[in-house]
C-alpha atoms as a PDB file:
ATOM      1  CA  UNK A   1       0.000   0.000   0.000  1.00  0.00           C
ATOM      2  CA  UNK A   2       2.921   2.430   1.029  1.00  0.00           C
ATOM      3  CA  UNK A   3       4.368   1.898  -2.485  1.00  0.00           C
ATOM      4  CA  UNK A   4       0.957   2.849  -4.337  1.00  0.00           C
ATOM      5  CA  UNK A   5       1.270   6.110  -2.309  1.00  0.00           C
ATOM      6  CA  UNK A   6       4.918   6.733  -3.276  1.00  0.00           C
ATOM      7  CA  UNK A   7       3.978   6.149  -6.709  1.00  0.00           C
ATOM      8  CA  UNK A   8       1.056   8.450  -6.468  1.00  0.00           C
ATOM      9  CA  UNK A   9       3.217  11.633  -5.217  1.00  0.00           C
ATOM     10  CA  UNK A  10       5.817  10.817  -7.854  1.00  0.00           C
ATOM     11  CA  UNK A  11       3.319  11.107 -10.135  1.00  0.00           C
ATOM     12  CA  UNK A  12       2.025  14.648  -9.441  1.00  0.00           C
ATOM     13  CA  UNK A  13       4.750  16.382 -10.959  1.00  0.00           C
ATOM     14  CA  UNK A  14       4.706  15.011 -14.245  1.00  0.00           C
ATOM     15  CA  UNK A  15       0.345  15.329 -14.313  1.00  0.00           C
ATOM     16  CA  UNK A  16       1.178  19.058 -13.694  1.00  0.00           C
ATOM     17  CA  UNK A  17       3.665  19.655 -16.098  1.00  0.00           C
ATOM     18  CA  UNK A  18       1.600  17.482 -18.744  1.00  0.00           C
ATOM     19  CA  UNK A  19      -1.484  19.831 -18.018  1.00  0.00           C
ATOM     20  CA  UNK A  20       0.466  22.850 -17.811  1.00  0.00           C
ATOM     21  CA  UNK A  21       1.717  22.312 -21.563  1.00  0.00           C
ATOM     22  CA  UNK A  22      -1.221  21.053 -22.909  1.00  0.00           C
ATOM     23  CA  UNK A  23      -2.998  23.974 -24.215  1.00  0.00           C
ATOM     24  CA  UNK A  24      -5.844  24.572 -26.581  1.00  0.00           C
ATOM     25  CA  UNK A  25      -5.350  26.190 -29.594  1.00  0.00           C
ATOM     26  CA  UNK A  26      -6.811  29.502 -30.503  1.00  0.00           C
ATOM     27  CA  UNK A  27      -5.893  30.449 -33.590  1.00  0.00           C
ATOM     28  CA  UNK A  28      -7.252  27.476 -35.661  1.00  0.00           C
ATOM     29  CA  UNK A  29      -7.479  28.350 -39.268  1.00  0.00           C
ATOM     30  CA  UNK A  30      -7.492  30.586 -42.261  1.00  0.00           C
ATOM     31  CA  UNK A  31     -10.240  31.403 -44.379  1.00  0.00           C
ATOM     32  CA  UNK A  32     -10.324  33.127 -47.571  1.00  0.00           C
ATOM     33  CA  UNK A  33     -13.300  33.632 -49.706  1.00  0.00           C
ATOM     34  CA  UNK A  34     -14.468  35.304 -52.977  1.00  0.00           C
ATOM     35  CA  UNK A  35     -17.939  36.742 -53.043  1.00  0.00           C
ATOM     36  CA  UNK A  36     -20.336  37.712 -56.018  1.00  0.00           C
ATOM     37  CA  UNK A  37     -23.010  39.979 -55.005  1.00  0.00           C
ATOM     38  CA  UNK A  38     -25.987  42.297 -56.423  1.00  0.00           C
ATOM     39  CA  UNK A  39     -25.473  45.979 -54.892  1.00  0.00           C
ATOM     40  CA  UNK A  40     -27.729  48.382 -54.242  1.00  0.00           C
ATOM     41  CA  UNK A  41     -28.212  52.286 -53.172  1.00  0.00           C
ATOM     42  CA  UNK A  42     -30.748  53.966 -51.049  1.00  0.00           C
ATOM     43  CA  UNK A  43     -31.430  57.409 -51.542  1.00  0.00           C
ATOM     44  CA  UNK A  44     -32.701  60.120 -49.092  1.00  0.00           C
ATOM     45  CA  UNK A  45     -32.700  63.900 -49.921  1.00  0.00           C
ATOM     46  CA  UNK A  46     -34.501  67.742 -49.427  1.00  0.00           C
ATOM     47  CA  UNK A  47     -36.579  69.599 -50.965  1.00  0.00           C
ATOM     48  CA  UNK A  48     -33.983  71.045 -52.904  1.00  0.00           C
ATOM     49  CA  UNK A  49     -32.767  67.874 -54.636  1.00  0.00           C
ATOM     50  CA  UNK A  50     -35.879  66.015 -55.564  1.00  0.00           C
ATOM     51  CA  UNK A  51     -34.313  65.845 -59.415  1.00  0.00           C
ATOM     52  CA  UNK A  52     -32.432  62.443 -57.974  1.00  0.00           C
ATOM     53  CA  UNK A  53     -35.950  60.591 -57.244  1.00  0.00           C
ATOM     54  CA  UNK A  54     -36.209  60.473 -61.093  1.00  0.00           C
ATOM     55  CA  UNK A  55     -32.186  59.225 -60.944  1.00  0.00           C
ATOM     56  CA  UNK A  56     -32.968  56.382 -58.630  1.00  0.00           C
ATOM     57  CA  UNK A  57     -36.500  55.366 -59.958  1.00  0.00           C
ATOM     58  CA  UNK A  58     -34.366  54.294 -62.890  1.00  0.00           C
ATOM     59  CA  UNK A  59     -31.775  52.426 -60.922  1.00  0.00           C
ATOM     60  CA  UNK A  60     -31.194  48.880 -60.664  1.00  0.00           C
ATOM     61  CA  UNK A  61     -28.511  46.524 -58.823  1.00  0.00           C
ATOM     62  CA  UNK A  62     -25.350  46.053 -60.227  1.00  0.00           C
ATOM     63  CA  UNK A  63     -23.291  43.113 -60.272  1.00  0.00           C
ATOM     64  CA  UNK A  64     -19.721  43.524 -57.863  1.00  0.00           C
ATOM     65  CA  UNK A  65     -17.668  41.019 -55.762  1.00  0.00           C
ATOM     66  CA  UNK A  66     -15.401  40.898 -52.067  1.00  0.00           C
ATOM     67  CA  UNK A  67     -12.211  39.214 -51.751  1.00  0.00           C
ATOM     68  CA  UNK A  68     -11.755  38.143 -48.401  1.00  0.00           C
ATOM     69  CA  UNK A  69      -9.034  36.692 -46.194  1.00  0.00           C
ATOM     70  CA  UNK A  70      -9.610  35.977 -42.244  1.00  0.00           C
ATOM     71  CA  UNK A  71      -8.455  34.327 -39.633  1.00  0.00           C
ATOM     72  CA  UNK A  72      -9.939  32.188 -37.744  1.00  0.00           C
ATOM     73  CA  UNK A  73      -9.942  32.131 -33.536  1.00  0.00           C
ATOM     74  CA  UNK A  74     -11.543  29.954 -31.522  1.00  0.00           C
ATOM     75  CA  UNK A  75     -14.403  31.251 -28.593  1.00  0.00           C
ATOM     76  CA  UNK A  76     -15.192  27.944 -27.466  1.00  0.00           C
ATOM     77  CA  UNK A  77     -16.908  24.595 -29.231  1.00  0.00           C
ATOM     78  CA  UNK A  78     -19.588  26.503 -31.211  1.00  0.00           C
ATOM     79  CA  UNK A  79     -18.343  29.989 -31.492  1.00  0.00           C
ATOM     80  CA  UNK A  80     -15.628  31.022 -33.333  1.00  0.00           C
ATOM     81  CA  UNK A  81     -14.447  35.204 -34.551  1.00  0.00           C
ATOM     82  CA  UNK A  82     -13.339  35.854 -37.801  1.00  0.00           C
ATOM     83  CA  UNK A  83     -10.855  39.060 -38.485  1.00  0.00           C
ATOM     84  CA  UNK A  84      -8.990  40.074 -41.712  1.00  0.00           C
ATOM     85  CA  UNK A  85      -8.953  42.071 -44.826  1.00  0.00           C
ATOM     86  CA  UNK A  86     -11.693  42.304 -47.672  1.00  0.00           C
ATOM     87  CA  UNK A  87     -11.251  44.121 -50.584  1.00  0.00           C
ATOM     88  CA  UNK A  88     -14.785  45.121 -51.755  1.00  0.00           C
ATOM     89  CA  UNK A  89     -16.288  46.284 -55.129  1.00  0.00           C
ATOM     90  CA  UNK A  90     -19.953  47.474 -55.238  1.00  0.00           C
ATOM     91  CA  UNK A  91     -21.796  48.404 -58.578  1.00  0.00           C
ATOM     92  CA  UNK A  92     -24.890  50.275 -59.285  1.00  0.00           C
ATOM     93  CA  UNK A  93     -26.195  50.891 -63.108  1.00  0.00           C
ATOM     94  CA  UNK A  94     -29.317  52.622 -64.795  1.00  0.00           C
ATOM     95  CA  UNK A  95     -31.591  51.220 -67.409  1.00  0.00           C
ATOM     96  CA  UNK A  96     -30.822  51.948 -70.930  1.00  0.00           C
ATOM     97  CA  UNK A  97     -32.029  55.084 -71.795  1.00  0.00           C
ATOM     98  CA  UNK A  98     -32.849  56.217 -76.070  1.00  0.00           C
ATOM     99  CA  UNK A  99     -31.067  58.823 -77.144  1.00  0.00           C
ATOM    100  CA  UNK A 100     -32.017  61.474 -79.434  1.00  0.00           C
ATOM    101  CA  UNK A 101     -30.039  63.444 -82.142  1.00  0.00           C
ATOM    102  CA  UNK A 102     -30.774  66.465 -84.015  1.00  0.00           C
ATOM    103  CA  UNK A 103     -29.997  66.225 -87.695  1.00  0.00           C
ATOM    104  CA  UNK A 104     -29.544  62.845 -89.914  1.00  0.00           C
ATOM    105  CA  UNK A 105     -26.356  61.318 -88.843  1.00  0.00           C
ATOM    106  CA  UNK A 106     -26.594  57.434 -88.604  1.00  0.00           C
ATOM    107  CA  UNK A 107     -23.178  56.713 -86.665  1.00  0.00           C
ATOM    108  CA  UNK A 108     -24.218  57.924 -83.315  1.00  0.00           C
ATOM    109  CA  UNK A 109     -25.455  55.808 -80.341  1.00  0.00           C
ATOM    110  CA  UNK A 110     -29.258  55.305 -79.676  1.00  0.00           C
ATOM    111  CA  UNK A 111     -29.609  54.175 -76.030  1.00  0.00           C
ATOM    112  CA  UNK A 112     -26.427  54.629 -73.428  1.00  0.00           C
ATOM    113  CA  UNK A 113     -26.951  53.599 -69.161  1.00  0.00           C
ATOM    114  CA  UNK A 114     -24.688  54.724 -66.423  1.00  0.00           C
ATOM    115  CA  UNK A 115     -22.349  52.211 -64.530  1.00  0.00           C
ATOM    116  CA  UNK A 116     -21.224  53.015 -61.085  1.00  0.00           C
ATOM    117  CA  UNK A 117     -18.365  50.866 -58.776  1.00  0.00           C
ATOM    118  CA  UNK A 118     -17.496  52.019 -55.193  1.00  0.00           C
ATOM    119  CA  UNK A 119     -14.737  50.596 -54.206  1.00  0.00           C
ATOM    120  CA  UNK A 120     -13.447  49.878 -50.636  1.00  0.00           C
ATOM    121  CA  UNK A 121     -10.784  48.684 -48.871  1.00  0.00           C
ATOM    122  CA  UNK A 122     -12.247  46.729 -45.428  1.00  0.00           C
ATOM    123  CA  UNK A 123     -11.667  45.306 -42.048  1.00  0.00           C
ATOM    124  CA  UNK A 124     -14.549  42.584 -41.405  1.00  0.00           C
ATOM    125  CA  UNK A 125     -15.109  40.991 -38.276  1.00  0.00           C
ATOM    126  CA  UNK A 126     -17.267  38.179 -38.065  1.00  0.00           C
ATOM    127  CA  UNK A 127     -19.154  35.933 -35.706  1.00  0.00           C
ATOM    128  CA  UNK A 128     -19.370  31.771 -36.618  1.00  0.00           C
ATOM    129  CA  UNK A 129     -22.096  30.166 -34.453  1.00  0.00           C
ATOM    130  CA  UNK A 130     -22.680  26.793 -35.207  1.00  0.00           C
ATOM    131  CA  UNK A 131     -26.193  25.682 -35.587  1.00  0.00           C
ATOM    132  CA  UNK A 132     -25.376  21.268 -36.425  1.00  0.00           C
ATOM    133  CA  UNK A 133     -22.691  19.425 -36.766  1.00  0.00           C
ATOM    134  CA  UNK A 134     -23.079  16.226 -38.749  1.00  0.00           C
ATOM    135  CA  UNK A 135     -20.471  14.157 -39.994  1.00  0.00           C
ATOM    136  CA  UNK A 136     -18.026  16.329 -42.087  1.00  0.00           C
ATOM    137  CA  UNK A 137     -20.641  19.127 -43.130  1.00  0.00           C
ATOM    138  CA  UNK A 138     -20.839  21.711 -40.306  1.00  0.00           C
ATOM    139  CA  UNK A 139     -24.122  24.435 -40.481  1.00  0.00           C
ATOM    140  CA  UNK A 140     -23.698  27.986 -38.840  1.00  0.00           C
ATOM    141  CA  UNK A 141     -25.052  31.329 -38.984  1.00  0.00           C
ATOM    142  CA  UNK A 142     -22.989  34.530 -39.040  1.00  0.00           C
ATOM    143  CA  UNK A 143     -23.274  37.905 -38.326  1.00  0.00           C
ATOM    144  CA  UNK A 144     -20.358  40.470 -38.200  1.00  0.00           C
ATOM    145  CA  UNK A 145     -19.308  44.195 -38.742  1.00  0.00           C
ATOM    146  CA  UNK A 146     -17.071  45.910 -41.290  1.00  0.00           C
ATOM    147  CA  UNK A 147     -15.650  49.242 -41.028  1.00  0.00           C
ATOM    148  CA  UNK A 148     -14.416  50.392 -44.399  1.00  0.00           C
ATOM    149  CA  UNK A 149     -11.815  52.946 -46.039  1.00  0.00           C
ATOM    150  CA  UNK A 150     -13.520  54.561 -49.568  1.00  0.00           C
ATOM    151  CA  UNK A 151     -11.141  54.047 -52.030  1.00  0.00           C
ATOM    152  CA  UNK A 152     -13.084  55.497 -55.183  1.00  0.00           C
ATOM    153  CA  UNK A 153     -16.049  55.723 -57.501  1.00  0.00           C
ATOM    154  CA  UNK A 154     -15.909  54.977 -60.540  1.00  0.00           C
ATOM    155  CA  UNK A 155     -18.293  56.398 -63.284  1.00  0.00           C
ATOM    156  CA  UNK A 156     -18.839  54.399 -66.867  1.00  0.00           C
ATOM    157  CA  UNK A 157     -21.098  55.686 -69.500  1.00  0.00           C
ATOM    158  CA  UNK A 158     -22.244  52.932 -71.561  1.00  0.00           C
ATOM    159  CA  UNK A 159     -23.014  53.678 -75.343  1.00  0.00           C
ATOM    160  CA  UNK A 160     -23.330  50.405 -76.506  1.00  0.00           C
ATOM    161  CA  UNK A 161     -20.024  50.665 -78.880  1.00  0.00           C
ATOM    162  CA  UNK A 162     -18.463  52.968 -77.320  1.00  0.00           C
ATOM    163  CA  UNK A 163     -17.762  53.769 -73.395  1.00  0.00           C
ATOM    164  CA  UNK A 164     -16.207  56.515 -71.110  1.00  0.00           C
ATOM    165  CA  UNK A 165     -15.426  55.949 -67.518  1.00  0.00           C
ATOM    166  CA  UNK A 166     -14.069  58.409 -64.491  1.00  0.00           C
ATOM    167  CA  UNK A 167     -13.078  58.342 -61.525  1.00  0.00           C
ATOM    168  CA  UNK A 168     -13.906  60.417 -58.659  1.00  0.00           C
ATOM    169  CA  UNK A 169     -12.528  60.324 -54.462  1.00  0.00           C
ATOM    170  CA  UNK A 170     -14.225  63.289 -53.587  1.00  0.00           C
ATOM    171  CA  UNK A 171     -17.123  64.091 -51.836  1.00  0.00           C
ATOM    172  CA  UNK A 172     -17.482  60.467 -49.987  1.00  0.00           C
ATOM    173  CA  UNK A 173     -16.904  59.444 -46.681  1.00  0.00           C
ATOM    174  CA  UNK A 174     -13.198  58.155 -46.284  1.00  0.00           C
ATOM    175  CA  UNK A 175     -14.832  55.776 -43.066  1.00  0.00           C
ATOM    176  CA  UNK A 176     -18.103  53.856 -42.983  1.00  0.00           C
ATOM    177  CA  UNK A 177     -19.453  50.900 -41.187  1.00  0.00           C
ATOM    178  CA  UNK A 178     -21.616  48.011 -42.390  1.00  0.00           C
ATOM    179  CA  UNK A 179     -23.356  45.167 -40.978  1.00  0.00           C
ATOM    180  CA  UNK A 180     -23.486  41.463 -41.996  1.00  0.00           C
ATOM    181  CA  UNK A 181     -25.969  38.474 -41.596  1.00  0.00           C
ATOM    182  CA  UNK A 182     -25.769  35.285 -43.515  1.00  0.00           C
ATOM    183  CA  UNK A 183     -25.792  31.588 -43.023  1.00  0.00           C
ATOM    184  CA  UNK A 184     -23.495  28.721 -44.383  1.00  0.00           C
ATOM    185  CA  UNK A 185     -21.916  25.206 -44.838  1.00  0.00           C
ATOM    186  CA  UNK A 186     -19.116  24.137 -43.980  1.00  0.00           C
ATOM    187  CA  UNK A 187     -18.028  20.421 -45.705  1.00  0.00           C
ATOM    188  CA  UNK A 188     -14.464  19.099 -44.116  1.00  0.00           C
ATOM    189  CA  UNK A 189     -12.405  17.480 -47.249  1.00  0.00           C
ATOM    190  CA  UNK A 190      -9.690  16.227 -44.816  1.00  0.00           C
ATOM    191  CA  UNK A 191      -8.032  16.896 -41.630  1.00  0.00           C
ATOM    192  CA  UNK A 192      -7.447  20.701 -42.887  1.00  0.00           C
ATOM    193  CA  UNK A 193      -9.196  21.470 -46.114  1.00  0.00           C
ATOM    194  CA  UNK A 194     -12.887  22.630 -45.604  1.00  0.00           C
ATOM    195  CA  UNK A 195     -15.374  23.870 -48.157  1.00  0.00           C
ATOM    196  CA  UNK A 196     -17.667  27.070 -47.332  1.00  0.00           C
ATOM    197  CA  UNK A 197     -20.722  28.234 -49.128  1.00  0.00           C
ATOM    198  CA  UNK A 198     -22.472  31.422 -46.998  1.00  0.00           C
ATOM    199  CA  UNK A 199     -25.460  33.297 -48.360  1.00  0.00           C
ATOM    200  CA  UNK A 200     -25.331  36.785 -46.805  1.00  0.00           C
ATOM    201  CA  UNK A 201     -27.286  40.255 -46.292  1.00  0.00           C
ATOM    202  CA  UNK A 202     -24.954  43.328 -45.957  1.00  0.00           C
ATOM    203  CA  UNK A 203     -26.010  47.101 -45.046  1.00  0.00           C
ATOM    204  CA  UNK A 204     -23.971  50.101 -44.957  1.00  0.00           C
ATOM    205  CA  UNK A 205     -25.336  52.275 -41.744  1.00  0.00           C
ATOM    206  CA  UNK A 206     -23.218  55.346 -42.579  1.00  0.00           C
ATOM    207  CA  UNK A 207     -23.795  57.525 -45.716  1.00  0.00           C
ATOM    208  CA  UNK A 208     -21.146  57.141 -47.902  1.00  0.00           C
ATOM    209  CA  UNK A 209     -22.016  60.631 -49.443  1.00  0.00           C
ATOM    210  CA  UNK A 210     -20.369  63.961 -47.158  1.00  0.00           C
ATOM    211  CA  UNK A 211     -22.973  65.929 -49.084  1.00  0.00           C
ATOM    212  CA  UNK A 212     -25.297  68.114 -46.458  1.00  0.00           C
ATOM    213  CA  UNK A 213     -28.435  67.893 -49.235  1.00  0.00           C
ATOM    214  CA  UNK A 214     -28.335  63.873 -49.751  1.00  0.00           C
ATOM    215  CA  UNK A 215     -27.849  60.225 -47.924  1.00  0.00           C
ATOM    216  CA  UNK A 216     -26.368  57.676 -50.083  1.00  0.00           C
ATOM    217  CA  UNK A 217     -26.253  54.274 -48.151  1.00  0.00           C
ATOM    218  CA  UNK A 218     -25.030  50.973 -49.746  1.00  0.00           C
ATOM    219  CA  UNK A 219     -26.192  47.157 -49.426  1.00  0.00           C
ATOM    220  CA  UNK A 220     -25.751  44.366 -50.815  1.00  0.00           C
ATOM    221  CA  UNK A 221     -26.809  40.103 -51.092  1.00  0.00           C
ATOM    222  CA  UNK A 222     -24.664  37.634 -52.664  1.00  0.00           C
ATOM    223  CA  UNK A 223     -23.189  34.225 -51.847  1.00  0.00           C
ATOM    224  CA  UNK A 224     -19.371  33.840 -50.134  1.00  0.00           C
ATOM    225  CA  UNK A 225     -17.910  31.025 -51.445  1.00  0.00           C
ATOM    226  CA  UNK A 226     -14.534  29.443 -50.411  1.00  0.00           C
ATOM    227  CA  UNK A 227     -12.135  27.566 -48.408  1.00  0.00           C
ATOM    228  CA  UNK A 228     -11.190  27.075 -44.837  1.00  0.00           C
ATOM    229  CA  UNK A 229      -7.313  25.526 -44.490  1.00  0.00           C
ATOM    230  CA  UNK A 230      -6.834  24.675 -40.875  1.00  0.00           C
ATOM    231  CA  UNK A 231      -3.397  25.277 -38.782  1.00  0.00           C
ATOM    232  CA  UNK A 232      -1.721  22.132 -37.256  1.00  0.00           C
END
């Protein structure tokens, strides 16, 4: 019996040190995703600029895309925060509008639309819950924050043959902030490799327009699709 408790003291040390290294990881993972998305713009203005209703009644959304990389940290079993750097391109475009021309000339362009891309470099931060695990597929919702730097707009005229485009930095917020919801899957390939497909729901709560007579705010709907490569 005396030997069982020798053996038991000796023992503590080693316990100790084994549970004082063992540690569980927090950084687990990178994530990178490309997104297509339809964008959008809501409009508020005065009494003095009621010549834009016109401008957005002939508005539709515009096709545009994120590129995303994140890393992934670890909350606890079902929670996990996502951080990185998104590079974001949002497009809004006009119907095709005819054209008319004085005179008899036959060369020149009979409809033309207007194309615009905001473009934004972006912090996201994102919340993973997951809702079921089963097997290798994995189901969560989402819901994060972005705060984003206005890089540019950029202005196309479409003529059908022929196009202009400019560019334009002023007169938009340099900061804004946007909020996320979505939902996804999550398919494990392997010990590391993981497939994600994440529907998601995105709205700018800041103007991105400094003028005093108008309220430009952005959103957009699309589906994130990508990869999840996990550390060892």
């Amino acid at each position: 019996m005396k030997y069982y408790f020798l053996l038991l003291i000796l023992s503590l040390p080693i316990a100790a040190t084994a549970q004082d290294t063992t540690k569980v990881r927090r950084f687990t993972g990178l994530v990178l995703t490309f997104s297509p998305q339809y964008s959008y713009r809501s409009l508020q203005y005065d009494a003095g600029s009621r010549w834009l209703k016109s401008l957005r009644d002939n508005e539709v959304p515009g096709t545009g895309f994120k590129a995303r990389a994140q890393v992934r940290y670890r909350i606890s079993d079902r929670i996990d925060l996502l951080g990185g750097l998104e590079y974001a391109n949002h497009s809004i475009r006009t119907r095709y509008e005819d054209l008319t021309w004085v005179g008899d000339a036959t060369d020149l362009p009979g409809k033309s639309r207007t194309i615009y891309r905001y473009k934004f470099l972006a912090v996201p931060v994102y919340v993973n819950y997951t809702l079921k695990t089963r097997d290798n597929l994995r189901v969560y919702a989402v819901s994060g924050i972005t705060t984003s730097v206005f890089l540019s707009r950029k202005t196309k005229v479409d003529l059908g043959s022929n196009q202009h485009a400019s560019a334009k930095t002023v007169g938009f917020a340099k900061f804004t902030w946007s909020a996320t919801l979505g939902a996804g899957l999550e398919y494990a390939l392997g010990s590391r490799l993981s497939l994600r497909a994440e529907p998601f729901f995105e709205h700018y709560f800041k103007s991105i327009s400094t003028d005093d007579h108008t309220k430009e705010y952005l959103f957009s709907f699309g589906l994130s699709t990508g990869i999840a490569w996990a550390f060892r």
